[in-house]
PDB file of N, CA and C in Angstrom:
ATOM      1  N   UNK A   1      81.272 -39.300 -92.199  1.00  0.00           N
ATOM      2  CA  UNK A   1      82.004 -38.046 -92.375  1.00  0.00           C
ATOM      3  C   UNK A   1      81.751 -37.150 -91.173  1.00  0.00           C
ATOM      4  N   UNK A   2      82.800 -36.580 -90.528  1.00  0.00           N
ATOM      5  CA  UNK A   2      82.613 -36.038 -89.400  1.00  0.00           C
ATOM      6  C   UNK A   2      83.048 -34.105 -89.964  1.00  0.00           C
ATOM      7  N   UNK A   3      82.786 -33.188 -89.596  1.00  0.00           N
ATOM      8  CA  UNK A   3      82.604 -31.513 -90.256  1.00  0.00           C
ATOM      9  C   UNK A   3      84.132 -31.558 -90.212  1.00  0.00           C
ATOM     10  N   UNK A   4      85.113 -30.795 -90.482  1.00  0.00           N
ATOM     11  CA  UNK A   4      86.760 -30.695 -90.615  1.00  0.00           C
ATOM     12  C   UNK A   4      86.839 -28.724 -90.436  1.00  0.00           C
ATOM     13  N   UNK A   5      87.681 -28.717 -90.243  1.00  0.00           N
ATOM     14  CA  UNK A   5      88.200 -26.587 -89.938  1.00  0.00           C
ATOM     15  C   UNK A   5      86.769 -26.053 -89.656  1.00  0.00           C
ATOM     16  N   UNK A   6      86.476 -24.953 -90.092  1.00  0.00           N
ATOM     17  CA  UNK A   6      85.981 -23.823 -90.362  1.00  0.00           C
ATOM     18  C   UNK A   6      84.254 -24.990 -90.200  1.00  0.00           C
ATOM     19  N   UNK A   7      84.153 -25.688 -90.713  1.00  0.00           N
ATOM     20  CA  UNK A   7      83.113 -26.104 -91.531  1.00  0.00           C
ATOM     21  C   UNK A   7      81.879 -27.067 -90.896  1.00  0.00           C
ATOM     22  N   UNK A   8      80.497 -26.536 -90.348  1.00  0.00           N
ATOM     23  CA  UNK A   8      79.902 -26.784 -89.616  1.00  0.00           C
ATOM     24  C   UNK A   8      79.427 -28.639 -89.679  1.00  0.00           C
ATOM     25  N   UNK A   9      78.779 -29.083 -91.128  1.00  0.00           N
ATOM     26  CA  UNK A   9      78.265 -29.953 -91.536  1.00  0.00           C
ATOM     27  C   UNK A   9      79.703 -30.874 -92.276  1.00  0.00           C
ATOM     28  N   UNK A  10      79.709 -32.257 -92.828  1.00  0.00           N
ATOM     29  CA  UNK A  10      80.783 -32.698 -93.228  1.00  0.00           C
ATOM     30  C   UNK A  10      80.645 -32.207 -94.466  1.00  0.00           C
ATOM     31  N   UNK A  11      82.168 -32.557 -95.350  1.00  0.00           N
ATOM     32  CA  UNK A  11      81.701 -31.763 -96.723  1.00  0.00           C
ATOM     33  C   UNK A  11      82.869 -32.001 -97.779  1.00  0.00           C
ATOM     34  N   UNK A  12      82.994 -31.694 -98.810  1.00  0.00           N
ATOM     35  CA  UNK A  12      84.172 -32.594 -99.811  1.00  0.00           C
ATOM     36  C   UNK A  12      85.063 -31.463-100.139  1.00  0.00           C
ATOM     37  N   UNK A  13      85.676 -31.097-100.571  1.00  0.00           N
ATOM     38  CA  UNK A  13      86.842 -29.860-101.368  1.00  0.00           C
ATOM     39  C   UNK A  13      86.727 -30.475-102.734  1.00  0.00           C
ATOM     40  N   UNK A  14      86.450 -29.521-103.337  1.00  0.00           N
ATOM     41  CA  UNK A  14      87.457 -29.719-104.995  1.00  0.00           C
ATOM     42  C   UNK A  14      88.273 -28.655-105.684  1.00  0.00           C
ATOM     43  N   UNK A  15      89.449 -29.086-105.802  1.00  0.00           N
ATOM     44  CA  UNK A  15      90.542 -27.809-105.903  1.00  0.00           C
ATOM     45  C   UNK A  15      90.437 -27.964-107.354  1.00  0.00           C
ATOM     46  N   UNK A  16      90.531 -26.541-107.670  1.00  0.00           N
ATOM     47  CA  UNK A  16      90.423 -26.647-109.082  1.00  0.00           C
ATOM     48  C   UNK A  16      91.796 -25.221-109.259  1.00  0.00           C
ATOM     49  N   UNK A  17      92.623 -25.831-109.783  1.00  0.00           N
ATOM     50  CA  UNK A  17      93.872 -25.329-110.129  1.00  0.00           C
ATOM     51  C   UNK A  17      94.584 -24.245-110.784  1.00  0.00           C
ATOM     52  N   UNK A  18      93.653 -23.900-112.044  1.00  0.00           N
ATOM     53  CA  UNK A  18      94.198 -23.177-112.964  1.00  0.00           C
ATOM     54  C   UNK A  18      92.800 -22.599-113.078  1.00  0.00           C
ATOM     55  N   UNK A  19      93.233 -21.184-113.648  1.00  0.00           N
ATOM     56  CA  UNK A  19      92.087 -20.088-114.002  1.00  0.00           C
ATOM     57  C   UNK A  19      91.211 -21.124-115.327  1.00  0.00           C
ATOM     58  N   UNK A  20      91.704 -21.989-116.020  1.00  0.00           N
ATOM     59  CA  UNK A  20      91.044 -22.383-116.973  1.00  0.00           C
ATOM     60  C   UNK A  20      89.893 -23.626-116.172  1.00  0.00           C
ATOM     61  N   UNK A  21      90.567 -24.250-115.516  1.00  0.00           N
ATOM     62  CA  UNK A  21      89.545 -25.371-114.381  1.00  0.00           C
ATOM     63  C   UNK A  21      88.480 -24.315-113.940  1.00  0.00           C
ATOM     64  N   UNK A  22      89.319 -23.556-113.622  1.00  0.00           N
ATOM     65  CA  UNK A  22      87.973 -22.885-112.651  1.00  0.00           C
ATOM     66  C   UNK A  22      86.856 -22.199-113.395  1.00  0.00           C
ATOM     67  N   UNK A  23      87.199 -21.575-114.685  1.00  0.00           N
ATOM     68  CA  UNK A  23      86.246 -21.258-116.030  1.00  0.00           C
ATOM     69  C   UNK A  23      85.204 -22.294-116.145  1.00  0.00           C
ATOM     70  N   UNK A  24      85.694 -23.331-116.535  1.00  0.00           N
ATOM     71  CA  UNK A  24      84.878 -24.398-116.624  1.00  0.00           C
ATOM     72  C   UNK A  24      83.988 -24.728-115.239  1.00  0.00           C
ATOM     73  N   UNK A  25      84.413 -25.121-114.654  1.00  0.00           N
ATOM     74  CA  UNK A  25      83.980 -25.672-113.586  1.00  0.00           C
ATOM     75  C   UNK A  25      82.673 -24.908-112.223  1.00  0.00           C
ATOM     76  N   UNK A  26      82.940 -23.720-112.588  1.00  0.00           N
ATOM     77  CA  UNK A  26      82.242 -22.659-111.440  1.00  0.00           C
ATOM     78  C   UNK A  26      81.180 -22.364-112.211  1.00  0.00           C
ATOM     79  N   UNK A  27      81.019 -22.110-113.831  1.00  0.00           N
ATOM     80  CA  UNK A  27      79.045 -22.005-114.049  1.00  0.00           C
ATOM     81  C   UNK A  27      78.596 -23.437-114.300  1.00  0.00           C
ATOM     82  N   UNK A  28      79.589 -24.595-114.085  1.00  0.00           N
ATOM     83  CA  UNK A  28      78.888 -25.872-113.829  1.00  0.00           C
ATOM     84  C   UNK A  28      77.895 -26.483-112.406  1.00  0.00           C
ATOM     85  N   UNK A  29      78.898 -25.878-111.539  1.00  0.00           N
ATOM     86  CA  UNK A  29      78.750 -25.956-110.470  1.00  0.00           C
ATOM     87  C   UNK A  29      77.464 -24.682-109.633  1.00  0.00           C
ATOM     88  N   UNK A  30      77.386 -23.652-110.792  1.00  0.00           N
ATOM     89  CA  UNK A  30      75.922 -22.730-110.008  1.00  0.00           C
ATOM     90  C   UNK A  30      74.929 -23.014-110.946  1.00  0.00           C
ATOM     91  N   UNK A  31      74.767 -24.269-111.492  1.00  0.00           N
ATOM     92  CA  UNK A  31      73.965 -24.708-112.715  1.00  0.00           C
ATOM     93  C   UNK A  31      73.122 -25.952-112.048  1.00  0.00           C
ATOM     94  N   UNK A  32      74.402 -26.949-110.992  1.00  0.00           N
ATOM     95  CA  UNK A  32      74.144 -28.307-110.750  1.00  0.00           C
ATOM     96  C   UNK A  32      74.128 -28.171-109.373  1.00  0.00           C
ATOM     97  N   UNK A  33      74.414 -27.095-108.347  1.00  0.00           N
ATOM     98  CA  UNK A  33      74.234 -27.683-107.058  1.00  0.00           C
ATOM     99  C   UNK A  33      73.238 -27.949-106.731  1.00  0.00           C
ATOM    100  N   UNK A  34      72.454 -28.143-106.862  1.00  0.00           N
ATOM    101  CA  UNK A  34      70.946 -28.512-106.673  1.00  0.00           C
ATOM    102  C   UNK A  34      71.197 -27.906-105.124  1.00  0.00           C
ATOM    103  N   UNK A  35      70.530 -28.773-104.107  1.00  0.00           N
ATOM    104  CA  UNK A  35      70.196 -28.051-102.747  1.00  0.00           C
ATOM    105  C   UNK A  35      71.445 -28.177-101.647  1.00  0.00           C
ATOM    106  N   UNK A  36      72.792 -28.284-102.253  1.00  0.00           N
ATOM    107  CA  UNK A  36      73.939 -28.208-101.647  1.00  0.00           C
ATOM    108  C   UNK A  36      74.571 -26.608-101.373  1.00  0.00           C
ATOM    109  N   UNK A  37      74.532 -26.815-100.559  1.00  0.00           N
ATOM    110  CA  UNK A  37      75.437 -25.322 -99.900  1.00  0.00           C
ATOM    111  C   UNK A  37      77.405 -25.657-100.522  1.00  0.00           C
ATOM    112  N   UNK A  38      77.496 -24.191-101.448  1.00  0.00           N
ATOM    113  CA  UNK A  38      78.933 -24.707-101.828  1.00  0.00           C
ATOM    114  C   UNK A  38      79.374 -23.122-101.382  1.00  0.00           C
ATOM    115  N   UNK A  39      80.772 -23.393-100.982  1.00  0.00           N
ATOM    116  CA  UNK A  39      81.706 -22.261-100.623  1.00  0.00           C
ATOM    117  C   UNK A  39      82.819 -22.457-101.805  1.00  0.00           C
ATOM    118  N   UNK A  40      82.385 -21.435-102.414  1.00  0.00           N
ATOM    119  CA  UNK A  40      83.966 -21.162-103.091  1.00  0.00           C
ATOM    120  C   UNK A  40      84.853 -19.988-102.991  1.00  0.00           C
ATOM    121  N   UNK A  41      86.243 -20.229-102.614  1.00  0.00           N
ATOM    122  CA  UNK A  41      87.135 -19.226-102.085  1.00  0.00           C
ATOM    123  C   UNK A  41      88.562 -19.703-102.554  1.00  0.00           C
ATOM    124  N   UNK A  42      89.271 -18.632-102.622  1.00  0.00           N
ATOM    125  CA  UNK A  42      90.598 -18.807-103.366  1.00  0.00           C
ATOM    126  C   UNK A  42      91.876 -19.770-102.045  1.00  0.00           C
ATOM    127  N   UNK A  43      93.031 -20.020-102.137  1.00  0.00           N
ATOM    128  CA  UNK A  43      93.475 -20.917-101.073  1.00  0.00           C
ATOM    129  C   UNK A  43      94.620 -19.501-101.125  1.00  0.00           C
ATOM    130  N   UNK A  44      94.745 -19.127-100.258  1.00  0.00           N
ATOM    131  CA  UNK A  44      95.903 -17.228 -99.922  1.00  0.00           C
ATOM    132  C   UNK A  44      96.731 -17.750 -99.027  1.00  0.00           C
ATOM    133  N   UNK A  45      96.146 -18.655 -98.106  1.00  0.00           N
ATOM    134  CA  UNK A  45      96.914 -18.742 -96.916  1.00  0.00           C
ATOM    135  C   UNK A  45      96.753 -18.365 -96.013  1.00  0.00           C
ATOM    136  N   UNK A  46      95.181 -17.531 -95.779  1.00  0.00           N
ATOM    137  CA  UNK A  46      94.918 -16.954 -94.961  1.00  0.00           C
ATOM    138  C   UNK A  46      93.769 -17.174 -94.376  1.00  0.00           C
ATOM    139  N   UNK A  47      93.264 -18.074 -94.026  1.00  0.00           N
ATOM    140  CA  UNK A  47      92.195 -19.055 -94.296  1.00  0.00           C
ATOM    141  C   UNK A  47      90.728 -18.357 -93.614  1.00  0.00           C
ATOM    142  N   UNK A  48      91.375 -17.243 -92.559  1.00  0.00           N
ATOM    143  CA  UNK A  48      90.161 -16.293 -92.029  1.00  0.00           C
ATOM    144  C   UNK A  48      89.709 -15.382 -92.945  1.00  0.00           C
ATOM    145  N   UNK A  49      90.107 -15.227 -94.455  1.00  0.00           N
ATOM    146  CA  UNK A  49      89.938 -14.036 -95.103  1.00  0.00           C
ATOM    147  C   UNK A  49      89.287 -14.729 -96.101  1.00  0.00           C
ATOM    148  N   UNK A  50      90.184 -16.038 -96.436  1.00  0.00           N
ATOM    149  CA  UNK A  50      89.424 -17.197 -97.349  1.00  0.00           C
ATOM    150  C   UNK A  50      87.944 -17.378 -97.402  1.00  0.00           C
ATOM    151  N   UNK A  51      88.074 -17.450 -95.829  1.00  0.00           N
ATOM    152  CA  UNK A  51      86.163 -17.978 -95.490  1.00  0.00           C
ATOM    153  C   UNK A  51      85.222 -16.728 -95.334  1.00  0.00           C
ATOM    154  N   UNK A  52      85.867 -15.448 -95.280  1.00  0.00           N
ATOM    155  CA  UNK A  52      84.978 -14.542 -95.238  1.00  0.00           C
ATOM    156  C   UNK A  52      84.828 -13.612 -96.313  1.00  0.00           C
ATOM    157  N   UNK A  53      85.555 -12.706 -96.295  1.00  0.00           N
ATOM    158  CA  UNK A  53      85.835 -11.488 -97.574  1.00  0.00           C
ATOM    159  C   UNK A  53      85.742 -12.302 -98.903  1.00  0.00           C
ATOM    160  N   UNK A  54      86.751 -13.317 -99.207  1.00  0.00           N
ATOM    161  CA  UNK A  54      87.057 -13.132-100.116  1.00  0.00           C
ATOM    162  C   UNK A  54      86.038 -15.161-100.928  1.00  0.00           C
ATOM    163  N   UNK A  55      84.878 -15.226 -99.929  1.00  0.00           N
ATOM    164  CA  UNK A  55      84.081 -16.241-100.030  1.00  0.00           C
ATOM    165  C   UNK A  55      82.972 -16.346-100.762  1.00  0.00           C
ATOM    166  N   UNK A  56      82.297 -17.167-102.001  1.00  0.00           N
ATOM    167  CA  UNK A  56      81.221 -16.983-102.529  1.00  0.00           C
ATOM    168  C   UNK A  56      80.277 -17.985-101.865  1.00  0.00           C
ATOM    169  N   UNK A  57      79.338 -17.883-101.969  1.00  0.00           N
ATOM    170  CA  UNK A  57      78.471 -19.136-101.311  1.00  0.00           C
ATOM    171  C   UNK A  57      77.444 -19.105-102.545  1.00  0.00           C
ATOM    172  N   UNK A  58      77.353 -20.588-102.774  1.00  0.00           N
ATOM    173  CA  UNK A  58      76.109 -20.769-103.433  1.00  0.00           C
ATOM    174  C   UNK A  58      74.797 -21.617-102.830  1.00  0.00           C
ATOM    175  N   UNK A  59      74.250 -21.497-102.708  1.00  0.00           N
ATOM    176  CA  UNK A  59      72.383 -22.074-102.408  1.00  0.00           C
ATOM    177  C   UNK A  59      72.922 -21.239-100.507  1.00  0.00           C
ATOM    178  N   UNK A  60      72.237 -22.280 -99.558  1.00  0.00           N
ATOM    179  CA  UNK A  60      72.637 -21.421 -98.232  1.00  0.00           C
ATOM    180  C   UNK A  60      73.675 -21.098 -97.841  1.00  0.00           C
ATOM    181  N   UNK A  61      73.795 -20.067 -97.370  1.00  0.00           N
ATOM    182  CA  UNK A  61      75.227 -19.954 -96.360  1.00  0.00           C
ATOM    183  C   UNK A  61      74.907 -20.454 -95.351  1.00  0.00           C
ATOM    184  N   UNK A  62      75.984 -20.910 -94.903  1.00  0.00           N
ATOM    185  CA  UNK A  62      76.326 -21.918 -93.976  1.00  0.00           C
ATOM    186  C   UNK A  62      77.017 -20.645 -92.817  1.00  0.00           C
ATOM    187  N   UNK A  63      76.512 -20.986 -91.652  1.00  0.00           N
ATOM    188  CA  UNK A  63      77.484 -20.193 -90.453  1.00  0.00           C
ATOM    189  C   UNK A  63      78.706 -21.251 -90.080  1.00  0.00           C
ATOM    190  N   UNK A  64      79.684 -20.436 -90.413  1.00  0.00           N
ATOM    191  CA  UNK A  64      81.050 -21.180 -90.129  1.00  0.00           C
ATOM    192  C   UNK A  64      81.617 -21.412 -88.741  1.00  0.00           C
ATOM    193  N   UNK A  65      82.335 -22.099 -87.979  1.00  0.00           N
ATOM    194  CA  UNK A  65      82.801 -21.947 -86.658  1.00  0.00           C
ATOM    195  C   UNK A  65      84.270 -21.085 -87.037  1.00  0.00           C
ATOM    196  N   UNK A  66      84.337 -19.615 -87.096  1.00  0.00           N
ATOM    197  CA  UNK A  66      86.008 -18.910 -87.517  1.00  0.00           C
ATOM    198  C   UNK A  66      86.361 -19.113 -86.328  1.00  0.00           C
ATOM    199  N   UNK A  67      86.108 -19.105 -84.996  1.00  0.00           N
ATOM    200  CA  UNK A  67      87.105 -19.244 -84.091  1.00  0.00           C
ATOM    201  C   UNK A  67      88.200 -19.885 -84.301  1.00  0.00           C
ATOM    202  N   UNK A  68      87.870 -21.058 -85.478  1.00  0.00           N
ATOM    203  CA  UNK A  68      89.303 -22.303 -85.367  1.00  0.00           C
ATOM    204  C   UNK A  68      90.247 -21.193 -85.929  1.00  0.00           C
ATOM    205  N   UNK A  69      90.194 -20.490 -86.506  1.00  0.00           N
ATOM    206  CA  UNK A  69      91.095 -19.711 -87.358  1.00  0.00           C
ATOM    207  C   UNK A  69      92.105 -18.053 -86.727  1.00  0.00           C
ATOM    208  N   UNK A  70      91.419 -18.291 -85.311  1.00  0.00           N
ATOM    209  CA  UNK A  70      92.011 -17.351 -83.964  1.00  0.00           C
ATOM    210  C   UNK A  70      92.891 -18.497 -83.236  1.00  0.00           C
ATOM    211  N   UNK A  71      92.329 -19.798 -82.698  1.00  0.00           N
ATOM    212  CA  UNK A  71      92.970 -20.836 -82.098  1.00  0.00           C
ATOM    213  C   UNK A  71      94.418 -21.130 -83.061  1.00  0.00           C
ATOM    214  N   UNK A  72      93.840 -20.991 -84.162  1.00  0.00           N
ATOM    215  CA  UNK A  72      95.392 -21.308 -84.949  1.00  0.00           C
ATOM    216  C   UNK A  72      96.098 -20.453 -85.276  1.00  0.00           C
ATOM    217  N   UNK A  73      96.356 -19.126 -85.330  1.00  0.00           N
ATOM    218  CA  UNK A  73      96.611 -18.432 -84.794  1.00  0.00           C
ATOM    219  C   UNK A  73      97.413 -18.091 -83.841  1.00  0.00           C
ATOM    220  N   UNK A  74      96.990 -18.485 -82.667  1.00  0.00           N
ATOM    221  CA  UNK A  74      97.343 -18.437 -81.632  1.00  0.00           C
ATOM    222  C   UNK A  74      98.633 -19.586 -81.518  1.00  0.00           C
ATOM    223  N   UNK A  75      98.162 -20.520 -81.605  1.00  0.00           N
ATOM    224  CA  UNK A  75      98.871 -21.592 -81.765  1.00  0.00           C
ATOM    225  C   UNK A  75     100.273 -21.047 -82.985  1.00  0.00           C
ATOM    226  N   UNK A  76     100.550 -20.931 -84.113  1.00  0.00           N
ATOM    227  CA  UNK A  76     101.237 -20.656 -84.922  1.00  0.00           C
ATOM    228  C   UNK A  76     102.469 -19.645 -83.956  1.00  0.00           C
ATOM    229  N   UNK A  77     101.176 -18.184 -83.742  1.00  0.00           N
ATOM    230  CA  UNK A  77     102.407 -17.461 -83.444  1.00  0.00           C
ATOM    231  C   UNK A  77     103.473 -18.007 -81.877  1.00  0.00           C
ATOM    232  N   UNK A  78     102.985 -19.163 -81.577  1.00  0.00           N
ATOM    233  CA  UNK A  78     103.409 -19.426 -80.299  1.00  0.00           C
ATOM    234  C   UNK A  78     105.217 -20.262 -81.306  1.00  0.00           C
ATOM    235  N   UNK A  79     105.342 -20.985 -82.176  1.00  0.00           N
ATOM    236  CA  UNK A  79     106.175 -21.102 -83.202  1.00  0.00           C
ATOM    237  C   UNK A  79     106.775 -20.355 -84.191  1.00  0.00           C
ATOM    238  N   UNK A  80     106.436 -18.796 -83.910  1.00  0.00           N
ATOM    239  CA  UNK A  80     106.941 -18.504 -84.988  1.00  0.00           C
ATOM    240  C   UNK A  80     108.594 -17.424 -84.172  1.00  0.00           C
ATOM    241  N   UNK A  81     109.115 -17.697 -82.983  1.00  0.00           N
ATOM    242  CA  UNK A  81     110.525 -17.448 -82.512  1.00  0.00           C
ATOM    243  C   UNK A  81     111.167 -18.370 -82.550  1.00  0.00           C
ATOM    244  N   UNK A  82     110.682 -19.308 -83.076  1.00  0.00           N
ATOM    245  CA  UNK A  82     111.569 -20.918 -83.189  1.00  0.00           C
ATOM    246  C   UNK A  82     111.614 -20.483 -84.732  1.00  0.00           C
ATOM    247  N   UNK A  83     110.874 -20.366 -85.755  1.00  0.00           N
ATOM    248  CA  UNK A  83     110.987 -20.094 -87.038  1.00  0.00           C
ATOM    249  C   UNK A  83     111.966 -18.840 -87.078  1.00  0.00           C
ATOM    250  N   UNK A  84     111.902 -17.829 -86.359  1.00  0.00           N
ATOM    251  CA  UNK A  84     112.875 -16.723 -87.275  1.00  0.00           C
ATOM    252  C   UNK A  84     113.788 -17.306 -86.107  1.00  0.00           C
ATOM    253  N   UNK A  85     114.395 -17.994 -85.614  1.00  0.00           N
ATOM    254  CA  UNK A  85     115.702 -18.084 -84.947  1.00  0.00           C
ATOM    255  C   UNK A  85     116.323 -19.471 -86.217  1.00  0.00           C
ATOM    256  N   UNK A  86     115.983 -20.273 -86.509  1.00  0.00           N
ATOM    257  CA  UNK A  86     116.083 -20.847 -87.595  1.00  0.00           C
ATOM    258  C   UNK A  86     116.689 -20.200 -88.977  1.00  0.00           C
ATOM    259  N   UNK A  87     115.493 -19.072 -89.224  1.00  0.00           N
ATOM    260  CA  UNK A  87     115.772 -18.288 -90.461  1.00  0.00           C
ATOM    261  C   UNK A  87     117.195 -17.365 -90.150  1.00  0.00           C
ATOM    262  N   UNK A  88     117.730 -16.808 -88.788  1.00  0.00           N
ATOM    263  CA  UNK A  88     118.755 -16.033 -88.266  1.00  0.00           C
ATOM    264  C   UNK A  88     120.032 -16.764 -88.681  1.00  0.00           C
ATOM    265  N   UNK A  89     120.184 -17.867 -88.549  1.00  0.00           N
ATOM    266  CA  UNK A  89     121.200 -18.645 -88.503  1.00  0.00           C
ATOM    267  C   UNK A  89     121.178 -19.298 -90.324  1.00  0.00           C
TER     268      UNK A  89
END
């Protein structure tokens, strides 16, 4: 497993869908992580706000690399006059 976005060490996702998954699932999960560092954060779309403001961490926090989330960014708005010339027509 090699680290993916934001995320220093490699690491798994589990999307949990509905306010009722996530009931269940989130005092399971600050019950059982034993010595795993877990980030839980809502998916907005905004993935710099995701990982910060609006981020819980359980056992360590982990320092994230956010730069990827300026690079993309950057990258995006370089596409987004091809998107509203699209949306114009």
């Amino acid at each position: 497993m090699t680290p993916v976005g934001p995320h220093p060490t490699p690491m798994f996702e589990i999307n949990v869908l509905t306010p009722a998954q996530f009931g269940a699932f989130f005092p399971w999960i600050v019950v059982n992580h034993g010595p795993l560092s877990v980030l839980v954060h809502p998916q907005t779309g905004d993935g710099m706000k995701e990982h910060t403001e609006l981020a819980t961490w359980l056992g360590k926090k982990l320092e994230l690399n956010l730069g990827i989330f300026d690079a993309m960014t950057k990258a995006f708005s370089k596409l987004t006059p091809l998107k509203q010339q699209q949306e114009d027509k």
